[in-house]
N, C-alpha and C. Protein backbone atom coordinates (compact mmCIF):
# COMPACT_ATOMS: atom_id res chain seq x y z
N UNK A 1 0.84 -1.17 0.00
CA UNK A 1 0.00 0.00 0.00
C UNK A 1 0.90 1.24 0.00
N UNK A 2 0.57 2.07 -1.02
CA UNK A 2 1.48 3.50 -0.88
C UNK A 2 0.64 4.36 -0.15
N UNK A 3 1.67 5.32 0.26
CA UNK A 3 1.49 6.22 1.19
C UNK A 3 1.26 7.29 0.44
N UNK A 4 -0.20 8.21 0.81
CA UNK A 4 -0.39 9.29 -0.09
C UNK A 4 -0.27 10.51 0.87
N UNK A 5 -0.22 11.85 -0.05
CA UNK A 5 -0.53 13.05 1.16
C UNK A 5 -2.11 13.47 0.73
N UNK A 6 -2.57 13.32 2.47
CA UNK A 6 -4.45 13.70 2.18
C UNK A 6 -4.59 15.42 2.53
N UNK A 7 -3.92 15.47 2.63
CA UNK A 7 -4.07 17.10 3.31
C UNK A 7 -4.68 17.10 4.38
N UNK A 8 -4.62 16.50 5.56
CA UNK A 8 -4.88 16.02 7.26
C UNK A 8 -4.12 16.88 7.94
N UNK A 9 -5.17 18.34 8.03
CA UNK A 9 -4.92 19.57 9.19
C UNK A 9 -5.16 19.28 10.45
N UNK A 10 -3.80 19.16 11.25
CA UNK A 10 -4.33 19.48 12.70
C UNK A 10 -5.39 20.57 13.03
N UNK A 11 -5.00 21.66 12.62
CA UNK A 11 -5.96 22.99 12.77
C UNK A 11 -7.59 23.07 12.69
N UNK A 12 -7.55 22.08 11.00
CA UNK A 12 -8.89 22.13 10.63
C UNK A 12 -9.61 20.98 11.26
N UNK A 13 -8.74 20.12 12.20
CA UNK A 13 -9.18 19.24 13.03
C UNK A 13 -9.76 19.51 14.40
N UNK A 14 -8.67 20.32 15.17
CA UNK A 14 -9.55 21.34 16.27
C UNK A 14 -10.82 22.25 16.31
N UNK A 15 -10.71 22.65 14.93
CA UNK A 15 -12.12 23.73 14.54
C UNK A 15 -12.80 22.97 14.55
N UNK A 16 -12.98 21.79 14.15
CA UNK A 16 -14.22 20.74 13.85
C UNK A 16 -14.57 20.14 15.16
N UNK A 17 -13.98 19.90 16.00
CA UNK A 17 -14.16 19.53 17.66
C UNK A 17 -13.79 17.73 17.72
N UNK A 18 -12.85 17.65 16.26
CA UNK A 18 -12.58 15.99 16.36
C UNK A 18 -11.68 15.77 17.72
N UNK A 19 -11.33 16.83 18.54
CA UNK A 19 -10.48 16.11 19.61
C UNK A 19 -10.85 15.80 21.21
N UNK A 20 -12.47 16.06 21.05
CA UNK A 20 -13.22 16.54 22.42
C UNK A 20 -13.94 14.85 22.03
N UNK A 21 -13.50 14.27 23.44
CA UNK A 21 -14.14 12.90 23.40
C UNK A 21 -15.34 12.89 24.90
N UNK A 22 -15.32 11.99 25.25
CA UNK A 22 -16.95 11.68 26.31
C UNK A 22 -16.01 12.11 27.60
N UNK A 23 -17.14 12.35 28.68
CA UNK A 23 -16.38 12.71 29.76
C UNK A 23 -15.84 11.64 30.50
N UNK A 24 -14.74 12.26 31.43
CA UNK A 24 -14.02 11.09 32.28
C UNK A 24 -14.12 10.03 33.13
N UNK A 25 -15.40 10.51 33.14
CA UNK A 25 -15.99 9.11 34.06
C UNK A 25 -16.63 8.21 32.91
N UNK A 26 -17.41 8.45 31.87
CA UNK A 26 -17.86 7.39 30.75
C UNK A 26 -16.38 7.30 29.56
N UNK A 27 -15.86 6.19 29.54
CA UNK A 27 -14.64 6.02 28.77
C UNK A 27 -14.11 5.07 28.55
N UNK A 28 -13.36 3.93 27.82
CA UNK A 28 -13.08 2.74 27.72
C UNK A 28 -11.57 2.69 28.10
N UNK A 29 -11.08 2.13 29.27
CA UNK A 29 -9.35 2.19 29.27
C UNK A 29 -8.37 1.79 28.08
N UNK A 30 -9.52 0.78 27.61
CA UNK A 30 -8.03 0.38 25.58
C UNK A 30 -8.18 1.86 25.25
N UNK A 31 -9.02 2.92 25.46
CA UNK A 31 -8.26 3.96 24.44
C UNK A 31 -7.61 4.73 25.52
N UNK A 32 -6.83 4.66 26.23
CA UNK A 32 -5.73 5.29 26.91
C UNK A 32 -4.63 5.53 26.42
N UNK A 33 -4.01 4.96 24.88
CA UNK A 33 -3.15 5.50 24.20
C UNK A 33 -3.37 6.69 23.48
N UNK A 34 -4.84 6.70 23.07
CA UNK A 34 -5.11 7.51 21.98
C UNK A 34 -6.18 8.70 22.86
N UNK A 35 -5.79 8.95 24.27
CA UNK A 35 -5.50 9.86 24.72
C UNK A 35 -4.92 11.01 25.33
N UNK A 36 -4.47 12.35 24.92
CA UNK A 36 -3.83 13.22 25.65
C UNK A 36 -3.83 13.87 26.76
N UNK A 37 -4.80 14.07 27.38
CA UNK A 37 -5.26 15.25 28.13
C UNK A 37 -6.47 14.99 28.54
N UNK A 38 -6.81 15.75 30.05
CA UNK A 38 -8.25 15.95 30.35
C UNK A 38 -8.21 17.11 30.90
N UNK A 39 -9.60 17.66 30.24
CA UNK A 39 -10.15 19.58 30.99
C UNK A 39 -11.36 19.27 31.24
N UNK A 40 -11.54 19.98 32.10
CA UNK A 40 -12.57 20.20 32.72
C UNK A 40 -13.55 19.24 32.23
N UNK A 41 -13.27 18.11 33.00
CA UNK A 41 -13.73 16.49 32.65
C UNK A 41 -14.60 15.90 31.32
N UNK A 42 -13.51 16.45 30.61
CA UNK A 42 -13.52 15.37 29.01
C UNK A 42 -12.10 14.79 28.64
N UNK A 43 -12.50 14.25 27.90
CA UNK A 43 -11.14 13.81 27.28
C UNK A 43 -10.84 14.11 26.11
N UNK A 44 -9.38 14.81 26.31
CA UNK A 44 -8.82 15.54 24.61
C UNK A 44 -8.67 13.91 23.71
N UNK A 45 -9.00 13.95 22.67
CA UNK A 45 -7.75 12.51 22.08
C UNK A 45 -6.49 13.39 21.07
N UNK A 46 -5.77 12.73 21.09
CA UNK A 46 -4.73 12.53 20.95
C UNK A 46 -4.60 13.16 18.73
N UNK A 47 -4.49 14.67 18.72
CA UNK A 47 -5.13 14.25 17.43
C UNK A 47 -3.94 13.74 15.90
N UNK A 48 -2.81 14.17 16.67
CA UNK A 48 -1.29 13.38 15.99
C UNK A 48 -2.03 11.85 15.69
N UNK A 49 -2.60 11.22 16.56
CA UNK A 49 -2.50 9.77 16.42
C UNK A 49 -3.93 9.52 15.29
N UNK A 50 -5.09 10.66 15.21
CA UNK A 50 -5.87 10.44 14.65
C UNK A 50 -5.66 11.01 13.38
N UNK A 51 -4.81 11.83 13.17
CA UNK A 51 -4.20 11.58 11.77
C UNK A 51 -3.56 10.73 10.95
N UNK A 52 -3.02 10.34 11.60
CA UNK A 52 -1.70 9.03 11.20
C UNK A 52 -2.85 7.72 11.00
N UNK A 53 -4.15 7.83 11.59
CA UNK A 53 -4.90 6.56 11.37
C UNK A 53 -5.75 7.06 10.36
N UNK A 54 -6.31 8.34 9.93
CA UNK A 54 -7.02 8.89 9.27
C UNK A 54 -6.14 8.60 7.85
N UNK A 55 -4.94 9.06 7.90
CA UNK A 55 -4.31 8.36 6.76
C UNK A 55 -4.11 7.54 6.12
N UNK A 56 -3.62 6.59 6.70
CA UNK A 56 -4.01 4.90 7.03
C UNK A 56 -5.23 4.47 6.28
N UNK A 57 -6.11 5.02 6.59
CA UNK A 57 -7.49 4.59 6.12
C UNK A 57 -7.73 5.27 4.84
N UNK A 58 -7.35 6.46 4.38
CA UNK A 58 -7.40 7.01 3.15
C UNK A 58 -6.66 6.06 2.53
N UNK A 59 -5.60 5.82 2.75
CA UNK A 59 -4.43 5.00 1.88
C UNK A 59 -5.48 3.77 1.45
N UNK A 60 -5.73 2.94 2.65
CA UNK A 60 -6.36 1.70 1.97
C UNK A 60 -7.77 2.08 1.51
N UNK A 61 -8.74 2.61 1.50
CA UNK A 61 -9.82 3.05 0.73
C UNK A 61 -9.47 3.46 -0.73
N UNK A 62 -8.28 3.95 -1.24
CA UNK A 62 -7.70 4.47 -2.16
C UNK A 62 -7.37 3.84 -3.00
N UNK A 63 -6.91 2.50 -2.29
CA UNK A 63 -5.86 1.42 -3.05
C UNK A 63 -7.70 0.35 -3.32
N UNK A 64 -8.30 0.31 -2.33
CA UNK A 64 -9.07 -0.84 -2.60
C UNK A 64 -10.15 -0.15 -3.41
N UNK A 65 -10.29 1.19 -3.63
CA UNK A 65 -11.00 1.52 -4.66
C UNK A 65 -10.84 1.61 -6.31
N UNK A 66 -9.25 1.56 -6.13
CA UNK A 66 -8.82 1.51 -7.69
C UNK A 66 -8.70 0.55 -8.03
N UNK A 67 -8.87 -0.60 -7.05
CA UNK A 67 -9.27 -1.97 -7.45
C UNK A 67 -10.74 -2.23 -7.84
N UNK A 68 -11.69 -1.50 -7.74
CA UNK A 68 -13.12 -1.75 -8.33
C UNK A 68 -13.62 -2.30 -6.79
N UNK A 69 -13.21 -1.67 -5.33
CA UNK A 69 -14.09 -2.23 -4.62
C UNK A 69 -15.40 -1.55 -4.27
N UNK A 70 -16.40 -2.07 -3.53
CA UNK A 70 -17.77 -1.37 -3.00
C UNK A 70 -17.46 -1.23 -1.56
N UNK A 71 -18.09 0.11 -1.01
CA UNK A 71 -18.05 0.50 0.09
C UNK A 71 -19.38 0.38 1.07
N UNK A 72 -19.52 0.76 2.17
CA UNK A 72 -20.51 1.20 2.66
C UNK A 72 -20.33 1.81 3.99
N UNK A 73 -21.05 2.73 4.36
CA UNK A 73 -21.00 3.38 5.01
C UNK A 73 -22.58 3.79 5.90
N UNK A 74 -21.63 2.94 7.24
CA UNK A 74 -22.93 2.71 8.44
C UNK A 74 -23.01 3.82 9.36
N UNK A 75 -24.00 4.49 9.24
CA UNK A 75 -24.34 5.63 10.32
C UNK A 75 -25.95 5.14 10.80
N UNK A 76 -26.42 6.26 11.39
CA UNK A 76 -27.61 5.98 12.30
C UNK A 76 -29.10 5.94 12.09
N UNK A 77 -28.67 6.96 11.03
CA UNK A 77 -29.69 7.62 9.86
C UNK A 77 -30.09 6.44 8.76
N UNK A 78 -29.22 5.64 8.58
CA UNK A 78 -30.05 4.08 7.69
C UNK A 78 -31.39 3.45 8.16
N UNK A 79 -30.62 3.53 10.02
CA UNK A 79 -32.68 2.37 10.21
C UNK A 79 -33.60 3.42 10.14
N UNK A 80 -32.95 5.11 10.28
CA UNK A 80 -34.46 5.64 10.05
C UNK A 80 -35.09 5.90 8.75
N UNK A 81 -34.12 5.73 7.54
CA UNK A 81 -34.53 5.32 5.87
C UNK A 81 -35.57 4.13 5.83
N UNK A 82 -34.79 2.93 6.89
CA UNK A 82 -35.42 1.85 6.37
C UNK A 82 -36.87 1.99 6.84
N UNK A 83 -36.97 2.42 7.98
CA UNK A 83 -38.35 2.48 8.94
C UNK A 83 -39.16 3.29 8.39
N UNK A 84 -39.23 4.75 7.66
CA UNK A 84 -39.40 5.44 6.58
C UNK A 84 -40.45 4.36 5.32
N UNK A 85 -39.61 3.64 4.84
CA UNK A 85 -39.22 3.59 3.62
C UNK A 85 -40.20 2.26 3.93
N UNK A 86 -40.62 1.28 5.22
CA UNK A 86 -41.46 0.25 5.73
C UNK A 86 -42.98 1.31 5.67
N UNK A 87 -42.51 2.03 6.60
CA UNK A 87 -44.05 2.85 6.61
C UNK A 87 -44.97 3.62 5.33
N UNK A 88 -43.87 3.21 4.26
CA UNK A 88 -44.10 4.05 3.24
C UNK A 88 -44.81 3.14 2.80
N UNK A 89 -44.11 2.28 2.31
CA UNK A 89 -44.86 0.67 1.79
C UNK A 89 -45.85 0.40 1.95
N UNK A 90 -46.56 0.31 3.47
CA UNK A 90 -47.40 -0.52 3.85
C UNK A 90 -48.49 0.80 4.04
N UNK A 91 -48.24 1.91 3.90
CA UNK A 91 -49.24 2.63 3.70
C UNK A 91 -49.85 3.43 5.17
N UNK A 92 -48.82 3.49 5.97
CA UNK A 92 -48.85 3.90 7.32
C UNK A 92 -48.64 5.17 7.52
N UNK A 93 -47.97 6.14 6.57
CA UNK A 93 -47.52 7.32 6.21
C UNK A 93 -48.94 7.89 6.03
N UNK A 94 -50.12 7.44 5.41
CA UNK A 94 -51.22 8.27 4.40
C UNK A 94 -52.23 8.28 5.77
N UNK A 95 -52.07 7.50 7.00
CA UNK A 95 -52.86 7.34 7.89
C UNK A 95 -52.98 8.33 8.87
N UNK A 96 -51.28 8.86 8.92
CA UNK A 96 -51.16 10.05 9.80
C UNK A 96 -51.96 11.33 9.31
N UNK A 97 -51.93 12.47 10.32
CA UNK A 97 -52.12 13.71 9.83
C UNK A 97 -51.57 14.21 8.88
N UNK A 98 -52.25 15.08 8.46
CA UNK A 98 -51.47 15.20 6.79
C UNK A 98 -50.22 16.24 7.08
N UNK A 99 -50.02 16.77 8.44
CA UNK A 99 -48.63 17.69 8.15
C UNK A 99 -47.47 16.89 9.05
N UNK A 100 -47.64 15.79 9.93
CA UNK A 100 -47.21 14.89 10.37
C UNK A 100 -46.28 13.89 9.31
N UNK A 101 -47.30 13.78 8.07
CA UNK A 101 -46.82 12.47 6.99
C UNK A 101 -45.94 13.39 6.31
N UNK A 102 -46.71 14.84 5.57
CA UNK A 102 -45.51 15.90 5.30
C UNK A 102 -44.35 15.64 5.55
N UNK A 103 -44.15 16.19 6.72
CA UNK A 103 -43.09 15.98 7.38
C UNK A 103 -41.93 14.66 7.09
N UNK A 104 -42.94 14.28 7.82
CA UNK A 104 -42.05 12.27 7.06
C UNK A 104 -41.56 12.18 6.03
N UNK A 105 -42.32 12.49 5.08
CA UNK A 105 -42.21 12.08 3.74
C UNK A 105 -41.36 12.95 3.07
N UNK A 106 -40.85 14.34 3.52
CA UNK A 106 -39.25 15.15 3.45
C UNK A 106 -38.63 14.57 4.10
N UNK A 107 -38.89 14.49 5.05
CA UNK A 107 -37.25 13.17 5.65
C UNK A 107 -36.88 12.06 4.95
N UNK A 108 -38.13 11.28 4.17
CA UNK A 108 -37.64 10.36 3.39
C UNK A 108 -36.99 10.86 2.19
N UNK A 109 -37.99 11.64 1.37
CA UNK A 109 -37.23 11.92 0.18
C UNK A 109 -35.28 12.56 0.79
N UNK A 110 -35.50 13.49 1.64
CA UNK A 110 -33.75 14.01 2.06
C UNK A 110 -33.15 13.00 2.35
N UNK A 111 -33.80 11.64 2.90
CA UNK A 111 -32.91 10.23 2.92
C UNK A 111 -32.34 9.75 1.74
N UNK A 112 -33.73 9.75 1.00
CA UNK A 112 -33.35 9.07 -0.24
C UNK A 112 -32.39 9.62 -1.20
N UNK A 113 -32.10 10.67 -1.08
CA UNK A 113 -31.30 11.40 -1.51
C UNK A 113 -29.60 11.28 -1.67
N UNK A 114 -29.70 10.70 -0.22
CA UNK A 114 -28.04 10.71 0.58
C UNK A 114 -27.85 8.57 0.71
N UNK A 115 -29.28 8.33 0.70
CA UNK A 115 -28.93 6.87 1.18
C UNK A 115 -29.63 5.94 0.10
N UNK A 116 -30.62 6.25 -1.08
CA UNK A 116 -31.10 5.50 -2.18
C UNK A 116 -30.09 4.48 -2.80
N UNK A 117 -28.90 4.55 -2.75
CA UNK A 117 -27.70 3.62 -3.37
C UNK A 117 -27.60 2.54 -2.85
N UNK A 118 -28.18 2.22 -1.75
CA UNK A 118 -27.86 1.15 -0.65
C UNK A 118 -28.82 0.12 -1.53
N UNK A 119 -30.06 0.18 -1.89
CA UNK A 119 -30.85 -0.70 -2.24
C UNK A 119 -30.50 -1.27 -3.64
N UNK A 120 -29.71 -0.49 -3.90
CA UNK A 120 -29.10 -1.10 -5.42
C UNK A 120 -27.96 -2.41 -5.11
N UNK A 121 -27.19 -2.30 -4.14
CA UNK A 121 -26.31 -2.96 -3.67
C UNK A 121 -26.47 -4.70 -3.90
N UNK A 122 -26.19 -5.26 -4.82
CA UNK A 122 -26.21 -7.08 -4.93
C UNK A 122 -25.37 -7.53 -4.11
N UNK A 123 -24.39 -7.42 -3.65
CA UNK A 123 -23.60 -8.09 -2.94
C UNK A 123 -23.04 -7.44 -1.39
N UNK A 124 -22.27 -7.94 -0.52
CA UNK A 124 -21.27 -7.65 0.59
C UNK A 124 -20.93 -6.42 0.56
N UNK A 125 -20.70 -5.16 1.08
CA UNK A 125 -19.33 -4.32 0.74
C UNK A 125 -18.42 -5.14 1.09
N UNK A 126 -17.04 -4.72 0.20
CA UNK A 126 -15.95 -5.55 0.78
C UNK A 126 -15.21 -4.48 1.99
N UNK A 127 -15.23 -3.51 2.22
CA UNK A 127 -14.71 -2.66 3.47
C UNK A 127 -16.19 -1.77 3.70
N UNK A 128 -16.58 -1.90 5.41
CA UNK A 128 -17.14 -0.99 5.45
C UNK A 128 -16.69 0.25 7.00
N UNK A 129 -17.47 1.35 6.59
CA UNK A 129 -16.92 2.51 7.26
C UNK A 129 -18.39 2.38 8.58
N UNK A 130 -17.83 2.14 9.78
CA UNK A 130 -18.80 2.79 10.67
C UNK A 130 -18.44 4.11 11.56
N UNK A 131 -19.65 4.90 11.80
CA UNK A 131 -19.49 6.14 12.24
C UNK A 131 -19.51 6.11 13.34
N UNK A 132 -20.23 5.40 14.55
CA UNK A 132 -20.56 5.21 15.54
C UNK A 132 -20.56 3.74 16.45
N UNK A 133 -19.37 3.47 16.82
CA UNK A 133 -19.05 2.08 17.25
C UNK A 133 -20.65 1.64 18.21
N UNK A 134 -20.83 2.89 19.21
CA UNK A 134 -21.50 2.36 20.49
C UNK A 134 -22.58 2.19 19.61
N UNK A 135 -23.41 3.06 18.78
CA UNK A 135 -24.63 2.45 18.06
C UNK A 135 -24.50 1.48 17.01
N UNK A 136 -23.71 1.39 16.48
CA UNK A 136 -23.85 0.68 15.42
C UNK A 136 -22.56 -0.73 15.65
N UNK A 137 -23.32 -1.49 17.02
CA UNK A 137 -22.40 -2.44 17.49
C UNK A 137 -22.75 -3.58 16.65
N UNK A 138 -23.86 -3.79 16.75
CA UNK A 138 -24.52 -5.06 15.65
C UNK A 138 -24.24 -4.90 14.36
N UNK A 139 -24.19 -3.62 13.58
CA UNK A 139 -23.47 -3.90 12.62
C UNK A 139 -21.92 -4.21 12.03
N UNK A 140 -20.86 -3.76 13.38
CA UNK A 140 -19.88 -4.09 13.53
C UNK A 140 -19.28 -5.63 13.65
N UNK A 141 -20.31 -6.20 14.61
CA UNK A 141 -20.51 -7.74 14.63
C UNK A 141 -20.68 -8.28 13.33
N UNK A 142 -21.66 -8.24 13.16
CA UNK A 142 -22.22 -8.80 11.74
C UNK A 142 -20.75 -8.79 10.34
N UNK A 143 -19.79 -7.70 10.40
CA UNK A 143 -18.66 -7.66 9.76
C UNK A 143 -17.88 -8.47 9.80
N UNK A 144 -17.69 -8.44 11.59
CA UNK A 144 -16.12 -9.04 11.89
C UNK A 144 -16.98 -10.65 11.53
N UNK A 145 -17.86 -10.91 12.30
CA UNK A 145 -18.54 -12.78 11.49
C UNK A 145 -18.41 -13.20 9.56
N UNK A 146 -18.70 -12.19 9.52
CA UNK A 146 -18.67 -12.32 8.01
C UNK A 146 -17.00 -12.22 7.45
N UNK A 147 -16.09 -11.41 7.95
CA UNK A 147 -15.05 -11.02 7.79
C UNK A 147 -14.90 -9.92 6.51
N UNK A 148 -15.66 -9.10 6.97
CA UNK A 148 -15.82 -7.68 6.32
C UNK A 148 -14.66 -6.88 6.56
N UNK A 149 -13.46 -6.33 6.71
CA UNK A 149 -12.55 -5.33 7.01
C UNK A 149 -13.60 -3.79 7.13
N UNK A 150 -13.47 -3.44 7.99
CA UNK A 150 -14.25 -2.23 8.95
C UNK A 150 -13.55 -0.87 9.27
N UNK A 151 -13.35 0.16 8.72
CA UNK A 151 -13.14 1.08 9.51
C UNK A 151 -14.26 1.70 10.17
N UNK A 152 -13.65 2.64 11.66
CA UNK A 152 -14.42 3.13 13.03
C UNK A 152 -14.13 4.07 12.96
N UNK A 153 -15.23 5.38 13.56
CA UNK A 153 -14.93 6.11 13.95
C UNK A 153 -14.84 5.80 15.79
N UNK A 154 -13.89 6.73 16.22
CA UNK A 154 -13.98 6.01 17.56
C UNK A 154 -14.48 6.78 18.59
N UNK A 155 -15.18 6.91 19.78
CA UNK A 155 -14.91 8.02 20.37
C UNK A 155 -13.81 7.42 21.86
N UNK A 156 -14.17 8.15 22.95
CA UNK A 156 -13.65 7.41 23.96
C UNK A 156 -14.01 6.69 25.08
N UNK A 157 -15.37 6.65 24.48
CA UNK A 157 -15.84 5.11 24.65
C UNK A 157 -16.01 3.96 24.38
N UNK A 158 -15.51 4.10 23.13
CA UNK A 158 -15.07 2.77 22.15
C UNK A 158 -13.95 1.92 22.86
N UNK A 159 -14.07 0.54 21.94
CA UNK A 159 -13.22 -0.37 22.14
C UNK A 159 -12.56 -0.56 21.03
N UNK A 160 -10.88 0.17 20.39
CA UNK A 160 -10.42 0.60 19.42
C UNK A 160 -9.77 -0.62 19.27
N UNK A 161 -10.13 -2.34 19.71
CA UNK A 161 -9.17 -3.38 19.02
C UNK A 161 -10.22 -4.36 17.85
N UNK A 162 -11.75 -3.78 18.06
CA UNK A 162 -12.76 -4.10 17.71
C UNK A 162 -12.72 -4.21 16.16
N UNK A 163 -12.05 -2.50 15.37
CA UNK A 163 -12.45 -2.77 14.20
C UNK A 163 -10.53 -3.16 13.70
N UNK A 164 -10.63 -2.88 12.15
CA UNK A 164 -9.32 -3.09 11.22
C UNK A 164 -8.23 -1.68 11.61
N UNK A 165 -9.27 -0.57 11.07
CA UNK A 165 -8.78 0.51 11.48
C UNK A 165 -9.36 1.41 12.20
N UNK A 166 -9.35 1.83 13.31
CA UNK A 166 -9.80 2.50 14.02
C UNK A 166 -9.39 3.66 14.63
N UNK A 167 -10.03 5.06 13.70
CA UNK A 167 -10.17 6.22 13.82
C UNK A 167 -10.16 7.06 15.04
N UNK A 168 -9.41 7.57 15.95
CA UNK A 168 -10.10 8.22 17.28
C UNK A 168 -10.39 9.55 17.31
N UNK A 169 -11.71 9.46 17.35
CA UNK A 169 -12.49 10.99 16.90
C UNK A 169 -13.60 11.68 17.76
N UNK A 170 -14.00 12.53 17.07
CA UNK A 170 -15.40 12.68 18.06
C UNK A 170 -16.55 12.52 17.06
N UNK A 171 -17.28 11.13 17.68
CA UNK A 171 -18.68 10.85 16.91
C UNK A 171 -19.89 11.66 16.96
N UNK A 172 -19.74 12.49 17.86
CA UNK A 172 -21.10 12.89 18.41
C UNK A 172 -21.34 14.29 17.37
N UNK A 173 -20.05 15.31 17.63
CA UNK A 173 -20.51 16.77 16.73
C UNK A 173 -20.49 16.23 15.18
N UNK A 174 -21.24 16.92 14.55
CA UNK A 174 -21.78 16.53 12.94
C UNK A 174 -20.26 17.19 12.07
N UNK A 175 -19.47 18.19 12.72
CA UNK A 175 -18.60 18.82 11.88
C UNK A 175 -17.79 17.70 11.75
N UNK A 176 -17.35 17.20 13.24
CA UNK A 176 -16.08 16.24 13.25
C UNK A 176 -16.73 15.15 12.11
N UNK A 177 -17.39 14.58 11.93
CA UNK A 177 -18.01 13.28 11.31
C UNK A 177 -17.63 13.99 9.89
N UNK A 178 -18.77 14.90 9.55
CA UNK A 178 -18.28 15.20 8.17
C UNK A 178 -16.80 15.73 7.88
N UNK A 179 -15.64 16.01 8.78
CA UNK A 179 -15.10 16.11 8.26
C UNK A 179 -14.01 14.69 8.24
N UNK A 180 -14.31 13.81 8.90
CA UNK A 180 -13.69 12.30 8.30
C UNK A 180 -14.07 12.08 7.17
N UNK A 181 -15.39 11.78 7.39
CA UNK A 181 -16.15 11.09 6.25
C UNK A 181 -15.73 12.01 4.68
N UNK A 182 -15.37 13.25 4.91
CA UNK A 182 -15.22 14.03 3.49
C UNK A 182 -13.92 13.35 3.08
N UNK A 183 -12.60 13.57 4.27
CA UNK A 183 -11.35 13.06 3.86
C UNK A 183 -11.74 11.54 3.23
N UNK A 184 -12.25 10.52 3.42
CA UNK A 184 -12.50 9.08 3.46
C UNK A 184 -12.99 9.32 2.07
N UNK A 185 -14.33 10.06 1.42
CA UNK A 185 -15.13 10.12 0.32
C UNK A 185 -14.23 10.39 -0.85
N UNK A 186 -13.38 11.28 -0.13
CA UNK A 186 -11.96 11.77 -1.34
C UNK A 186 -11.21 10.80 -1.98
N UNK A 187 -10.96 10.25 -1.21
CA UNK A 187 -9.78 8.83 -1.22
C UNK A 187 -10.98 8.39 -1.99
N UNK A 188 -11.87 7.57 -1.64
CA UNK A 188 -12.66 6.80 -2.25
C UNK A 188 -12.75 7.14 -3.70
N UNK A 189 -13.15 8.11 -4.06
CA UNK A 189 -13.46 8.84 -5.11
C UNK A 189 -12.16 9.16 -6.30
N UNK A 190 -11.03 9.46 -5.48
CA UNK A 190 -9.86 9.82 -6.03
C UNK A 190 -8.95 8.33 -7.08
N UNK A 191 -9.66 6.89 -6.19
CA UNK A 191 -9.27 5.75 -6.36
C UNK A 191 -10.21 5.22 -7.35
N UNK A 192 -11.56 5.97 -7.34
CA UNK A 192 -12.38 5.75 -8.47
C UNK A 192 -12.35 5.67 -9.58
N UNK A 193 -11.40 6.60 -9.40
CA UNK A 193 -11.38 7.86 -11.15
C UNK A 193 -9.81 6.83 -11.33
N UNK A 194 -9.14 6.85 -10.55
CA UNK A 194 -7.53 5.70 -10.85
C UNK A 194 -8.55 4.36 -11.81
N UNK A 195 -9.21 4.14 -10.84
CA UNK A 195 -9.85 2.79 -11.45
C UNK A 195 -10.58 2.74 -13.38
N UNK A 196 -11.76 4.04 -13.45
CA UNK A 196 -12.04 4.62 -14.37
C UNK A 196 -11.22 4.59 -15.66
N UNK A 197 -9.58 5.43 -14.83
CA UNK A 197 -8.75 5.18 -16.53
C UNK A 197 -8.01 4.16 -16.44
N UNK A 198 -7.63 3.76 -15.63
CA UNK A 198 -6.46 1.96 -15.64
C UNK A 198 -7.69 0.61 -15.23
N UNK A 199 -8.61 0.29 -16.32
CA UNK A 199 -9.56 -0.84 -15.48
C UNK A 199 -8.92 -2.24 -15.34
């Protein structure tokens, strides 16, 4: 696997709040490496180390994309597509009040929007990305049984021996997330287009 440069700012890493993990009393001791510091009872992580893994993971998303692989990417927002997308079906949506189903039925379409690709999917991903270890434990399981290769986002309540590569971040603010997930989409994308002209 070669080593690429992703452009992985410490700076633009602090602005985003990737280094503010759960407070000191809720925390898992395996991530005691991939912590620095505690203020005023949180925990900093460590964000040298979450670059160097953030890299890591670009690299192999990069390489296994210019190989023609499929991804996927588990966040929280899927079971509420799928649950959506059940109620839609069966006709449970038209039962509610009509600014109630409204409602719904923009959340679905803004789902469908960001998450419609999933149902196209015939097979396995061969690597998948989870955002949220503590919620999305069963789907983490379901990987390592199958032998899926997994990247995590981690926070510091995670158990960082769980996945392949494991990210230490902050899951909870939406900036920190999108700004993994953008670095990760790049690579992906960047390995796409490799793939595109060398098939």
């Amino acid at each position: 696997m070669t080593r690429r440069y992703w452009n992985i700012n410490l700076e633009e890493m602090m602005q985003a709040g990737v280094h503010f993990g759960h407070g000191t009393r809720k925390w898992n001791p395996r991530m005691a490496p991939y912590i620095s510091a505690k203020r005023k009872g949180i925990h900093i992580t460590n964000l040298t180390r979450t670059a160097r893994f953030l890299s890591e993971a670009c690299d192999l998303v990069f390489d296994a994309a210019s190989r023609g692989k499929q991804f996927l990417i588990v966040e929280t927002r899927l079971h509420k597509f799928r649950d959506l997308r059940t109620e839609q079906k069966t006709g449970r949506l038209n039962r509610l009040p009509k600014r109630d189903a409204a409602m719904l039925k923009r959340q679905l379409s803004h789902l469908q929007t960001y998450l419609g690709g999933i149902k196209y999917m015939t097979g396995l991903p061969d690597i998948v990305i989870i955002v949220d270890q503590q919620e999305e434990y069963t789907a983490l399981r379901e990987c390592i049984t199958l032998g899926i290769p997994t990247i995590c986002l981690i926070d510091t309540n995670c158990d960082p021996d769980l996945a392949d590569i494991s990210i230490p971040a902050n899951d909870d603010a939406i900036a920190s997330i999108r700004l993994i997930l953008n670095k990760l989409v790049f690579a992906i994308c960047e390995g796409r287009s490799s793939y595109i002209r060398n098939p």
